[in-house]
Protein backbone atom coordinates (compact mmCIF):
# COMPACT_ATOMS: atom_id res chain seq x y z
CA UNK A 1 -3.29 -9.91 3.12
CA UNK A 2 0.28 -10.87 3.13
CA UNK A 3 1.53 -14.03 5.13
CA UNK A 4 3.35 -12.67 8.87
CA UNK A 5 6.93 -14.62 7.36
CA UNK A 6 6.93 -11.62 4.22
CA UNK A 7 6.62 -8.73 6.55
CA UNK A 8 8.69 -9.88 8.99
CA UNK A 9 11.21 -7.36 7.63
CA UNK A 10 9.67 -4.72 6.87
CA UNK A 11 7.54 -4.18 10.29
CA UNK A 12 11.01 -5.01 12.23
CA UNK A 13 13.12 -2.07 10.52
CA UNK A 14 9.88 0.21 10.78
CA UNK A 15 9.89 0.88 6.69
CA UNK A 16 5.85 0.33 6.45
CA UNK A 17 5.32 3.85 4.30
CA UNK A 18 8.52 2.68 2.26
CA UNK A 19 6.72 -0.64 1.26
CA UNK A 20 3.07 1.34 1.05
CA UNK A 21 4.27 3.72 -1.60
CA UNK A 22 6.60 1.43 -3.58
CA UNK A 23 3.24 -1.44 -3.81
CA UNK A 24 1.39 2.12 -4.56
CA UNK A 25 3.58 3.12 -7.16
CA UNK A 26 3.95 -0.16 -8.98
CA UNK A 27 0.31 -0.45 -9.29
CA UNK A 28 -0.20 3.13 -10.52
CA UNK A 29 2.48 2.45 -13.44
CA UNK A 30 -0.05 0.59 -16.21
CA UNK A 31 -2.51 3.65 -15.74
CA UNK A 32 0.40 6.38 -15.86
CA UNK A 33 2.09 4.65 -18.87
CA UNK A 34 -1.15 4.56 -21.01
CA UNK A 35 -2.50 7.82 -19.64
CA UNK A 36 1.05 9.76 -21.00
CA UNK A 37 0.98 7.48 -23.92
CA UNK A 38 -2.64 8.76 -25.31
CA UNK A 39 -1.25 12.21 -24.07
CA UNK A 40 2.10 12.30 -26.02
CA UNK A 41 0.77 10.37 -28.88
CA UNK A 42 -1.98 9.86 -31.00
CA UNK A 43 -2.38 6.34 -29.40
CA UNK A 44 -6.03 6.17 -27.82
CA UNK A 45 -6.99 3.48 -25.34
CA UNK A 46 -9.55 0.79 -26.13
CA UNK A 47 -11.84 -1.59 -24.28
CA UNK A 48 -9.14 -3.95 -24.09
CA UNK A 49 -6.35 -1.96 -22.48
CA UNK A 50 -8.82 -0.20 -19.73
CA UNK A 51 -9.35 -2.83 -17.30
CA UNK A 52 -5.72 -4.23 -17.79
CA UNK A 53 -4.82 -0.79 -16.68
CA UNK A 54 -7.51 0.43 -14.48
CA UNK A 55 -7.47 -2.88 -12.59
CA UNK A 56 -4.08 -2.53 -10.70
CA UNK A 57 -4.90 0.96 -10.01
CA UNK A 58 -8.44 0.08 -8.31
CA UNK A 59 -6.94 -3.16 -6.74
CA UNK A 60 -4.34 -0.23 -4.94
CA UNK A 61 -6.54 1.57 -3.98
CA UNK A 62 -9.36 -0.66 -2.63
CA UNK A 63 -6.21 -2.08 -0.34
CA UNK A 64 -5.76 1.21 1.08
CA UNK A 65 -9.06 1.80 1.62
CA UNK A 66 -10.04 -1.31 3.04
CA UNK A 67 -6.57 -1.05 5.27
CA UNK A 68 -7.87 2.35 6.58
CA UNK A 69 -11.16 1.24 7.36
CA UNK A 70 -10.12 -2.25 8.91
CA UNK A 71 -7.65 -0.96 11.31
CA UNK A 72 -10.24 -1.16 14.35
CA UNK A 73 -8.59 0.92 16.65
CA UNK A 74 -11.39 0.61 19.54
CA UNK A 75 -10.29 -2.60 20.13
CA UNK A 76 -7.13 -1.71 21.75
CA UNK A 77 -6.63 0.29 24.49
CA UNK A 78 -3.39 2.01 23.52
CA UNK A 79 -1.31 1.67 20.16
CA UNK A 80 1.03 -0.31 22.08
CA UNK A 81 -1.14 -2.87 22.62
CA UNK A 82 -1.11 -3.69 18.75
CA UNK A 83 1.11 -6.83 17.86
CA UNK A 84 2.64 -6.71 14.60
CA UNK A 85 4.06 -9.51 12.39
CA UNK A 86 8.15 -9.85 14.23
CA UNK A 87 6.64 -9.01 17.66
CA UNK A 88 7.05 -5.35 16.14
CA UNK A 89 5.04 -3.07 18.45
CA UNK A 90 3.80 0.68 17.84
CA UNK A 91 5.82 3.07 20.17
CA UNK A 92 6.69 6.77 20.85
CA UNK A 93 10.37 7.65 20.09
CA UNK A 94 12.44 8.76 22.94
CA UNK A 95 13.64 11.96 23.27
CA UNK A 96 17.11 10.42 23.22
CA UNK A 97 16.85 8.86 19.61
């Protein structure tokens, strides 16, 4: 979804899960802020605020979901086959690391 030059980065120094849950966490924050709001307060959400809130948090998680889904894993023979933006490659750690 991202252009190869953005993730160059992140795929090279392995921090994909890093970058996952930050983007995660960013779009969860309208929803949480709102939610604890109506909780803690006698604020109550309105037609307005629900899709400005709910949107992010659907937008998240429709990107993991389609991410899971899209992988297509039968196309490769091993996990090592898969290239990654950098020339990053999948690869089992060596006993030595």
């Amino acid at each position: 979804m991202l252009p190869d030059e953005w993730l160059v980065d992140v795929y090279v120094k392995n921090q994909r899960t890093i970058a996952w849950l930050a983007c995660g966490v960013l779009l969860c924050v309208p929803l949480l802020i709102d939610g604890f709001t109506q909780l803690l307060t006698g604020y109550e959400s309105n037609n307005f605020t629900r899709p400005l809130t709910g949107g992010p948090f659907g937008l998240g998680l429709a990107i993991l979901i389609g991410a899971s889904l899209g992988a297509r894993a039968e196309k490769f023979e091993s996990a090592g086959d898969v290239v990654l933006p950098g020339k990053a490659r999948f690869q089992l750690k060596s006993e030595e690391e």
